[in-house]
PDB file of N, CA and C in Angstrom:
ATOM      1  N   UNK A   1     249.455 -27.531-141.837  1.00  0.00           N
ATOM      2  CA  UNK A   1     248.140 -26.950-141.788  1.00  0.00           C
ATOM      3  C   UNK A   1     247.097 -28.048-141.993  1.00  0.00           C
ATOM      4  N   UNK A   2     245.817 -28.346-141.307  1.00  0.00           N
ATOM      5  CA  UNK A   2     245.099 -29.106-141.322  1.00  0.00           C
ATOM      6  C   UNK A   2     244.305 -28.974-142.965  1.00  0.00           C
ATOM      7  N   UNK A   3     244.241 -30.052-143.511  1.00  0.00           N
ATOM      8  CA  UNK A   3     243.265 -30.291-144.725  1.00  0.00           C
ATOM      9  C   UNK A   3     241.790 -29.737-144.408  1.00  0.00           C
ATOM     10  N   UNK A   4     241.076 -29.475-145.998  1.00  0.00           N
ATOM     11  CA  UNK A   4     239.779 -29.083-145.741  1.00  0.00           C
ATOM     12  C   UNK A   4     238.934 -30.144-145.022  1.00  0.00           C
ATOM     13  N   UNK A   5     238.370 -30.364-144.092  1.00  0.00           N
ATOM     14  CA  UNK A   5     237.215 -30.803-144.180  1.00  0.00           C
ATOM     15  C   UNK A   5     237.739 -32.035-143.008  1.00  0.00           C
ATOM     16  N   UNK A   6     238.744 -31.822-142.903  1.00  0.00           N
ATOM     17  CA  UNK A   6     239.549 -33.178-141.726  1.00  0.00           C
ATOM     18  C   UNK A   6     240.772 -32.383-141.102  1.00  0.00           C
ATOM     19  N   UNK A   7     240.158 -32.077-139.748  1.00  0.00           N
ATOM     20  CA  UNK A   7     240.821 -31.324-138.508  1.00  0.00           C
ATOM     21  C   UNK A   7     242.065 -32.312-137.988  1.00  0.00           C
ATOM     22  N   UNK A   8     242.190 -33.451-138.445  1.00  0.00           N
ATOM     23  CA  UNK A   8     242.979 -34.477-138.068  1.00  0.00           C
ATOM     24  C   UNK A   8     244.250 -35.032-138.778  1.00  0.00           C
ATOM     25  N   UNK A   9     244.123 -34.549-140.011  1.00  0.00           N
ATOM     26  CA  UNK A   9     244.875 -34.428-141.289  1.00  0.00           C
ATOM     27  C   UNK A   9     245.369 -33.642-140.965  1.00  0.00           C
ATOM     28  N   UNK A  10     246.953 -33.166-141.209  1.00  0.00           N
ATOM     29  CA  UNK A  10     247.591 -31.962-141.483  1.00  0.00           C
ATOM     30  C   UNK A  10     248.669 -32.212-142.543  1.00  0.00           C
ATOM     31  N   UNK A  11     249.144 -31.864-143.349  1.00  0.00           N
ATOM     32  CA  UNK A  11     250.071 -31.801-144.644  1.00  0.00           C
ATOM     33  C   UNK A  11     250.643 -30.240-144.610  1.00  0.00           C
ATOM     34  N   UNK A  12     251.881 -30.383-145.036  1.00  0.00           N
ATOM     35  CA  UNK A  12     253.152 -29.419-145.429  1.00  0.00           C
ATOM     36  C   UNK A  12     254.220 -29.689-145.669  1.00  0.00           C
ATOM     37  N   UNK A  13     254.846 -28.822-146.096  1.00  0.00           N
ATOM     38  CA  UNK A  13     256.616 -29.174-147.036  1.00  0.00           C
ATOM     39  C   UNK A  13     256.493 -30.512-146.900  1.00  0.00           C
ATOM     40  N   UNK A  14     255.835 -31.489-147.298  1.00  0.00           N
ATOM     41  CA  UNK A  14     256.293 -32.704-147.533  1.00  0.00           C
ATOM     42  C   UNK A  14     256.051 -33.719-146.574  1.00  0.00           C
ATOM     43  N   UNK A  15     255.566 -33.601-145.562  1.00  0.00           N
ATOM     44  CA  UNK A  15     254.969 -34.428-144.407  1.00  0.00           C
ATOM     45  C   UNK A  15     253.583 -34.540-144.154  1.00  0.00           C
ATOM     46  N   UNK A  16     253.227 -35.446-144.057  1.00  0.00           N
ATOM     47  CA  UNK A  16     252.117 -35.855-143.416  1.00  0.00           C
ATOM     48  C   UNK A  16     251.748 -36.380-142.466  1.00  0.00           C
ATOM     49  N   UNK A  17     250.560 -35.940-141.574  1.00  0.00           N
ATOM     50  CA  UNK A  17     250.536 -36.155-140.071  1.00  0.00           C
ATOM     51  C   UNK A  17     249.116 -36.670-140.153  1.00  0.00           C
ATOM     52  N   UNK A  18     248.235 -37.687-139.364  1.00  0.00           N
ATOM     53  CA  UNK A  18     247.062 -38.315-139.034  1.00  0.00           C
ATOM     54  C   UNK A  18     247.373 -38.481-137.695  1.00  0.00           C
ATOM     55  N   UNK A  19     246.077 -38.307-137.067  1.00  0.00           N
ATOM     56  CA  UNK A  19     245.964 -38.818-135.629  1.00  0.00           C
ATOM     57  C   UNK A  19     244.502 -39.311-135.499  1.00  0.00           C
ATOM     58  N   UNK A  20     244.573 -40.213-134.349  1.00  0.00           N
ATOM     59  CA  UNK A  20     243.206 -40.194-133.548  1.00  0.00           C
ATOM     60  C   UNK A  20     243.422 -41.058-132.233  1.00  0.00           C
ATOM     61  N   UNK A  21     242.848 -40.085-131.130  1.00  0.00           N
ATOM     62  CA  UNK A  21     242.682 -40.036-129.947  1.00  0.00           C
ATOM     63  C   UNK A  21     244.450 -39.568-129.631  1.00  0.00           C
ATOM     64  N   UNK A  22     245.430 -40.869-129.394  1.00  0.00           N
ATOM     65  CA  UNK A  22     246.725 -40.752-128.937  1.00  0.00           C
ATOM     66  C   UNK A  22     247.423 -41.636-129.922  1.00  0.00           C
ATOM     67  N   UNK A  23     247.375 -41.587-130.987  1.00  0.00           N
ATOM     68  CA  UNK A  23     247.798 -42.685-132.122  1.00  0.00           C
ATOM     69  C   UNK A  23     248.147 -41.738-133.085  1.00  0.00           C
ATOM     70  N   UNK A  24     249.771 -41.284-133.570  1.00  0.00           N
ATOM     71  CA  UNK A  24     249.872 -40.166-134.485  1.00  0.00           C
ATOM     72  C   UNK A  24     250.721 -41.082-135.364  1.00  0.00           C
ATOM     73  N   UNK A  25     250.179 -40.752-136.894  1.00  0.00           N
ATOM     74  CA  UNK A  25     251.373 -41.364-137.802  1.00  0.00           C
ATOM     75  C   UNK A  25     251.531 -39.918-138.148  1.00  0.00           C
ATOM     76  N   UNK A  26     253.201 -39.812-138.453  1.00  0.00           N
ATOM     77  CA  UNK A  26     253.749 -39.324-139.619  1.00  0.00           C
ATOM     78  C   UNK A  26     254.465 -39.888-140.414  1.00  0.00           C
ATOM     79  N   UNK A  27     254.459 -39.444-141.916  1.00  0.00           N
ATOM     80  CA  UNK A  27     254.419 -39.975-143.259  1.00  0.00           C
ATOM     81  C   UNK A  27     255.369 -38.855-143.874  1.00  0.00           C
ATOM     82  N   UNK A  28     256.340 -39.196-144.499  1.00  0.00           N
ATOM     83  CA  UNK A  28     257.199 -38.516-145.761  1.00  0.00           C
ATOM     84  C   UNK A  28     257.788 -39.216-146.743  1.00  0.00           C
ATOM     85  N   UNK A  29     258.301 -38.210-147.416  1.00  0.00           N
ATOM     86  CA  UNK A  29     259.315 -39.005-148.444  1.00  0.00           C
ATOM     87  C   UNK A  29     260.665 -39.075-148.331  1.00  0.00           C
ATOM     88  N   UNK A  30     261.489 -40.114-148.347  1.00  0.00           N
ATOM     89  CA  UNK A  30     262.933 -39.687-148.170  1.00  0.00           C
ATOM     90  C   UNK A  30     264.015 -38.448-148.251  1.00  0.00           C
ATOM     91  N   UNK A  31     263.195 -37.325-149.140  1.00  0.00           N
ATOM     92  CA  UNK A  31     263.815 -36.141-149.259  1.00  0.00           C
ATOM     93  C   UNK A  31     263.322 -35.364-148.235  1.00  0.00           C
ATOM     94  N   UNK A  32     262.197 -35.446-147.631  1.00  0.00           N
ATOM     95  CA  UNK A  32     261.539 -34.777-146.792  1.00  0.00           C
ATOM     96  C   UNK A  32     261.869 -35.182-145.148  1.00  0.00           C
ATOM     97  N   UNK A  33     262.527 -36.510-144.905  1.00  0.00           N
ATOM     98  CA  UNK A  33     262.776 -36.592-143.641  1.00  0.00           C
ATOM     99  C   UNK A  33     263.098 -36.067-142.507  1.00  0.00           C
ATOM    100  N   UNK A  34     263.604 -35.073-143.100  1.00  0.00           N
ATOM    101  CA  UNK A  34     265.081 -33.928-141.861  1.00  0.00           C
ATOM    102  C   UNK A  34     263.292 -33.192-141.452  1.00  0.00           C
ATOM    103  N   UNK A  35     262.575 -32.819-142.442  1.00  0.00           N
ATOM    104  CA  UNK A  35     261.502 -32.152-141.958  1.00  0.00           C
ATOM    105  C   UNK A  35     260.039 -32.596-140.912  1.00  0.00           C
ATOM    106  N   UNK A  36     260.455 -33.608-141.551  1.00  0.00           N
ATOM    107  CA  UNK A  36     259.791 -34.551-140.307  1.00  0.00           C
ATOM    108  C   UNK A  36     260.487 -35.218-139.111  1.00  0.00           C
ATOM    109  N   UNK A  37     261.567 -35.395-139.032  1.00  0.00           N
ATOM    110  CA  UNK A  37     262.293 -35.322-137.744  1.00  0.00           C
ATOM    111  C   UNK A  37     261.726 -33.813-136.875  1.00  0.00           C
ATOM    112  N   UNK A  38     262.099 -33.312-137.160  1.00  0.00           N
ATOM    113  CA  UNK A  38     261.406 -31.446-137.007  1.00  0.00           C
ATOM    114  C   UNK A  38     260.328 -32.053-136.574  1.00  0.00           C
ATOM    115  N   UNK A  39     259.082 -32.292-137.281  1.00  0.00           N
ATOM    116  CA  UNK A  39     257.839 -32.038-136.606  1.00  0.00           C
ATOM    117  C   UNK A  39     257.953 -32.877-135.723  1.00  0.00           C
ATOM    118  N   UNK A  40     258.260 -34.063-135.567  1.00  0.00           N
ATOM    119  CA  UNK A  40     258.141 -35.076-134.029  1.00  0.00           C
ATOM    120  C   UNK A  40     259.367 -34.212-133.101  1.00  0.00           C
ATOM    121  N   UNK A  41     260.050 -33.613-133.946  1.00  0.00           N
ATOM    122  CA  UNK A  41     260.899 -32.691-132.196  1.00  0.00           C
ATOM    123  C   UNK A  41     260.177 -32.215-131.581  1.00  0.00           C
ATOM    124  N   UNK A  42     259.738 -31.279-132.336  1.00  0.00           N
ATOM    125  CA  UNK A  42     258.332 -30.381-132.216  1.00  0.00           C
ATOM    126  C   UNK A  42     257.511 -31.061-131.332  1.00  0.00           C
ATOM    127  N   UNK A  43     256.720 -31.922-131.643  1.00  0.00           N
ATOM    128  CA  UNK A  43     255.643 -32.522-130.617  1.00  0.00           C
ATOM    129  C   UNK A  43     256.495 -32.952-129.425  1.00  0.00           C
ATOM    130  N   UNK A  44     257.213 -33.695-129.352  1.00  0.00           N
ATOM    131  CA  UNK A  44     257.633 -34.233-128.346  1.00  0.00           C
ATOM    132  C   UNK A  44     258.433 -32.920-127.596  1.00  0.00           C
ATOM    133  N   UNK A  45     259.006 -31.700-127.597  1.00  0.00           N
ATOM    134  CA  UNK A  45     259.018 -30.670-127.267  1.00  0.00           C
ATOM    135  C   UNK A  45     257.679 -30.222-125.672  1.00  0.00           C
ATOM    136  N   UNK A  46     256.149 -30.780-126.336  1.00  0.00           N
ATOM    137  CA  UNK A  46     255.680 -30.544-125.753  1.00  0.00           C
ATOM    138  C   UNK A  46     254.228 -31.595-125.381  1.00  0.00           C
ATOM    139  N   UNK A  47     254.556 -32.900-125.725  1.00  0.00           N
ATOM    140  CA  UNK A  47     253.617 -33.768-125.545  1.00  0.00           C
ATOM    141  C   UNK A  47     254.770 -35.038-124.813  1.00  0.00           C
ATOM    142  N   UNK A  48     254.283 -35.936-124.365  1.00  0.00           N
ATOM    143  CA  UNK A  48     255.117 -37.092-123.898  1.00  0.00           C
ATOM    144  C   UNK A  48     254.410 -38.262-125.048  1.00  0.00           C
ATOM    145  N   UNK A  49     255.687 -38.237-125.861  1.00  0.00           N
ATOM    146  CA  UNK A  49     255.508 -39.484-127.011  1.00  0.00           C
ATOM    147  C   UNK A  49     256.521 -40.466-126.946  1.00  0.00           C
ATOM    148  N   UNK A  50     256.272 -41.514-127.653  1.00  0.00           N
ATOM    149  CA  UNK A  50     257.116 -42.862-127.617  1.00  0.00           C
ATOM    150  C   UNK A  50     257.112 -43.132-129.285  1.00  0.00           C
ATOM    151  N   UNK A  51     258.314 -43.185-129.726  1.00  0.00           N
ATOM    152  CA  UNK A  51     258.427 -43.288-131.036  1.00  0.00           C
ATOM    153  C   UNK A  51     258.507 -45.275-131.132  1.00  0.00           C
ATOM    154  N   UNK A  52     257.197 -45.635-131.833  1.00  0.00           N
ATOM    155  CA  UNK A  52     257.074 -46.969-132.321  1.00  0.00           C
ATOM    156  C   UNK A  52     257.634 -47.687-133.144  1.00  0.00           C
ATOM    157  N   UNK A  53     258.497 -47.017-134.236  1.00  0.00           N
ATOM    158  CA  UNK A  53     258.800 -47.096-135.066  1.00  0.00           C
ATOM    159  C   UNK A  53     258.106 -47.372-136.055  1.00  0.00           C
ATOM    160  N   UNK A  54     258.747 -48.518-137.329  1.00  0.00           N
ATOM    161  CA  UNK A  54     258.229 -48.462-138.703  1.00  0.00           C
ATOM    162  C   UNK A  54     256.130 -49.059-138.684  1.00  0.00           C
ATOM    163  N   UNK A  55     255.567 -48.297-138.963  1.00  0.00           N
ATOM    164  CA  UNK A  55     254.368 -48.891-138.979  1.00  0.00           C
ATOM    165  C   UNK A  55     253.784 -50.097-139.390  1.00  0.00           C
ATOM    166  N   UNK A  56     253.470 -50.450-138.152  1.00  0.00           N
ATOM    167  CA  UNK A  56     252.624 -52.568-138.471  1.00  0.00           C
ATOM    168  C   UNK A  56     251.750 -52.580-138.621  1.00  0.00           C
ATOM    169  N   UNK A  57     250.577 -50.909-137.539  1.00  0.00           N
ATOM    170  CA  UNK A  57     249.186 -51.122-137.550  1.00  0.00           C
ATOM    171  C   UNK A  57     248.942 -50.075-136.931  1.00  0.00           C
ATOM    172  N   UNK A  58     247.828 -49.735-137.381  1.00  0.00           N
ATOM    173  CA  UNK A  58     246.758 -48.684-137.028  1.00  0.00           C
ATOM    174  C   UNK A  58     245.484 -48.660-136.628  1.00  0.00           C
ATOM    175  N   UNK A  59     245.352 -48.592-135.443  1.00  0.00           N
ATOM    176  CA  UNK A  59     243.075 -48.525-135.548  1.00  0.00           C
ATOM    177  C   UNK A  59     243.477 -49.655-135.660  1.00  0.00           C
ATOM    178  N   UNK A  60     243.647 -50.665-135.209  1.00  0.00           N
ATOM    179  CA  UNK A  60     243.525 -52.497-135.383  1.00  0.00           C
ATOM    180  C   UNK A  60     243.446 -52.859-137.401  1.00  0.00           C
ATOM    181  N   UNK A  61     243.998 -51.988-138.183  1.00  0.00           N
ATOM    182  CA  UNK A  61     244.631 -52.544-139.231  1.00  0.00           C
ATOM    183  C   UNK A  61     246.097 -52.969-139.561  1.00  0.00           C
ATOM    184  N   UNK A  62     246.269 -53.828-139.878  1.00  0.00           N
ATOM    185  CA  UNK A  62     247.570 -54.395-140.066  1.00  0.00           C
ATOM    186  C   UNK A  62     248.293 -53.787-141.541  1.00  0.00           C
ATOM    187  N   UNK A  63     249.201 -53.363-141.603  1.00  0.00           N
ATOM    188  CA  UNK A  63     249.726 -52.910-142.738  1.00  0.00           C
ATOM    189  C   UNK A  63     250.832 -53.610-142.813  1.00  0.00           C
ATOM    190  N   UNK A  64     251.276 -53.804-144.360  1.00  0.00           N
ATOM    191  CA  UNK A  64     252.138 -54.664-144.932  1.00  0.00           C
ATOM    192  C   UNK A  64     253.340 -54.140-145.735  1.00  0.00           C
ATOM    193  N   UNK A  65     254.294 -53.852-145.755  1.00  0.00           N
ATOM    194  CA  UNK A  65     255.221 -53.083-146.949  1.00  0.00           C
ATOM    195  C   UNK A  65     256.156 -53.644-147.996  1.00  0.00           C
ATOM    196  N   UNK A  66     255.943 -53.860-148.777  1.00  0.00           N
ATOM    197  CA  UNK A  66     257.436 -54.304-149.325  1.00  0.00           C
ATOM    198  C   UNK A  66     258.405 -53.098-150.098  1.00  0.00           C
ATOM    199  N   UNK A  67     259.085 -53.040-149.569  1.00  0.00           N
ATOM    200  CA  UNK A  67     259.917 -51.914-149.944  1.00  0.00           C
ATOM    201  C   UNK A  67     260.607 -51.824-151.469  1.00  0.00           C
ATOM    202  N   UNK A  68     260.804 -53.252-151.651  1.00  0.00           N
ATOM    203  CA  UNK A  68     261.415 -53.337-153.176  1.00  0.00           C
ATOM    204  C   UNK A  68     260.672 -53.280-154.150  1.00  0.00           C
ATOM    205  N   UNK A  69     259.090 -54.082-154.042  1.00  0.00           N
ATOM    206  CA  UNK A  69     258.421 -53.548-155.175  1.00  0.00           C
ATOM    207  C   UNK A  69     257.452 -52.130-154.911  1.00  0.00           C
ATOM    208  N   UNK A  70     258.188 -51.655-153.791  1.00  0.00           N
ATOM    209  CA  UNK A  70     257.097 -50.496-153.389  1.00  0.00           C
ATOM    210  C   UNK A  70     255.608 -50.665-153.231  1.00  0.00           C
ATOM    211  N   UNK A  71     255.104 -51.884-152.823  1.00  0.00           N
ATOM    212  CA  UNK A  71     253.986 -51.909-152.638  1.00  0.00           C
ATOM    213  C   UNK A  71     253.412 -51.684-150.856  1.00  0.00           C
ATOM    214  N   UNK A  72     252.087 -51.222-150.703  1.00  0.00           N
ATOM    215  CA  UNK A  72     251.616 -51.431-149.473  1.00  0.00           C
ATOM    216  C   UNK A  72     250.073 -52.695-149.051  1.00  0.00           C
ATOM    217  N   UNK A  73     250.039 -52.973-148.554  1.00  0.00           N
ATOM    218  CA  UNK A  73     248.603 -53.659-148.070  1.00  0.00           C
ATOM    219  C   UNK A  73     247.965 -53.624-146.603  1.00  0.00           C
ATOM    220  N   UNK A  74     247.171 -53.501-146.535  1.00  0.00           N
ATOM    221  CA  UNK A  74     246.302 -52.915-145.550  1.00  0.00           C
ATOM    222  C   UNK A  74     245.171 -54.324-145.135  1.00  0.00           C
ATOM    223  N   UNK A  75     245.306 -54.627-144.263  1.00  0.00           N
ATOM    224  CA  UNK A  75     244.034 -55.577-143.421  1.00  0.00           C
ATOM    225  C   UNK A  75     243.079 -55.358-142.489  1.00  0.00           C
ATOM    226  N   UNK A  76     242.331 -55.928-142.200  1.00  0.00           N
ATOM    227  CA  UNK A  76     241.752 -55.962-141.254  1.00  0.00           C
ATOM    228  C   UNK A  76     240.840 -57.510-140.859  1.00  0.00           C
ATOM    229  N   UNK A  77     242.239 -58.282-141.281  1.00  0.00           N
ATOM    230  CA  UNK A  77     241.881 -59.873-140.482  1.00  0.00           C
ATOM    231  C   UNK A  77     241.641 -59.849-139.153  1.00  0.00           C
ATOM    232  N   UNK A  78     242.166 -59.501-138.487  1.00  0.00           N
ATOM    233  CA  UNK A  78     242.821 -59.908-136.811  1.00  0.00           C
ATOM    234  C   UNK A  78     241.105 -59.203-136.528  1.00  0.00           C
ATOM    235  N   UNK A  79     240.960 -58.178-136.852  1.00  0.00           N
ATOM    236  CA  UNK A  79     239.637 -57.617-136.561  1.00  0.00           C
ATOM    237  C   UNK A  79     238.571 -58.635-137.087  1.00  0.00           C
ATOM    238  N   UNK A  80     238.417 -58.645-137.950  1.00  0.00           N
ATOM    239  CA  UNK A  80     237.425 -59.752-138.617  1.00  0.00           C
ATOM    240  C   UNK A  80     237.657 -61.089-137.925  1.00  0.00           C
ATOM    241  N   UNK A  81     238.968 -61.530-137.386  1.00  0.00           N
ATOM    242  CA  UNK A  81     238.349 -62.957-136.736  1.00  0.00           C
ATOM    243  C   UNK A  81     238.155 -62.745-135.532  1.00  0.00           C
ATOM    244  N   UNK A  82     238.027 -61.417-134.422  1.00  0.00           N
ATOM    245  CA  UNK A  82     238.150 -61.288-133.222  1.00  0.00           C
ATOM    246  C   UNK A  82     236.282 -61.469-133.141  1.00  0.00           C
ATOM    247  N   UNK A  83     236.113 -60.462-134.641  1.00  0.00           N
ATOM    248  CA  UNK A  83     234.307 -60.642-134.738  1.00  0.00           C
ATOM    249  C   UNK A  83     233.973 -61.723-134.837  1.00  0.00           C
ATOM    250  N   UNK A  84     234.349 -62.785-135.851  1.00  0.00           N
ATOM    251  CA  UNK A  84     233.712 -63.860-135.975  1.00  0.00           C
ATOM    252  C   UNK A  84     233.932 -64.582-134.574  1.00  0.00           C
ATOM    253  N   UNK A  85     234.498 -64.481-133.748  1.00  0.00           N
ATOM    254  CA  UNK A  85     235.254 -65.157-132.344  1.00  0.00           C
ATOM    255  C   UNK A  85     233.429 -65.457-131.454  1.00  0.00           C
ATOM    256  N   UNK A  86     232.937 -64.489-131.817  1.00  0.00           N
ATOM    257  CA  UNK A  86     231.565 -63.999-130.566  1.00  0.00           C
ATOM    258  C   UNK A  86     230.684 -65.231-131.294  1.00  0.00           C
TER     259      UNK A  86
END
């Protein structure tokens, strides 16, 4: 079901979905996976998608993971030097 106030957001049993334009992440937790397999059946059921796999980037941000200390980081170099480029 879409969140208040952001038609683009949707959250349930444990998944989370963002989009914009043709760019969809979904997001869970390891217990929640089987349910998110489900929702990308689901879409792809009736949209033509290409699964990218593990997320690098979004909207021209670069995201970073380390899995062992569970951390994430988020950039937006590549953007910032494409600006400074002009």
């Amino acid at each position: 079901m879409p969140t208040a106030g952001d038609e683009y957001i949707f959250t349930g049993e444990g998944v989370l979905l963002f989009f914009y334009v043709d760019d969809i992440v979904i997001l869970s937790l390891k217990e929640q996976k089987a349910r998110a397999d489900e929702v990308v059946k689901t879409l792809k059921a009736t949209y033509e998608m290409h699964n990218l796999g593990e997320m690098r980037s979004f909207l021209g941000i670069t995201i970073t993971r380390n899995r062992k200390i569970r951390r994430r980081w988020m950039s937006h170099e590549q953007y910032i030097t494409e600006l400074a480029a002009f």
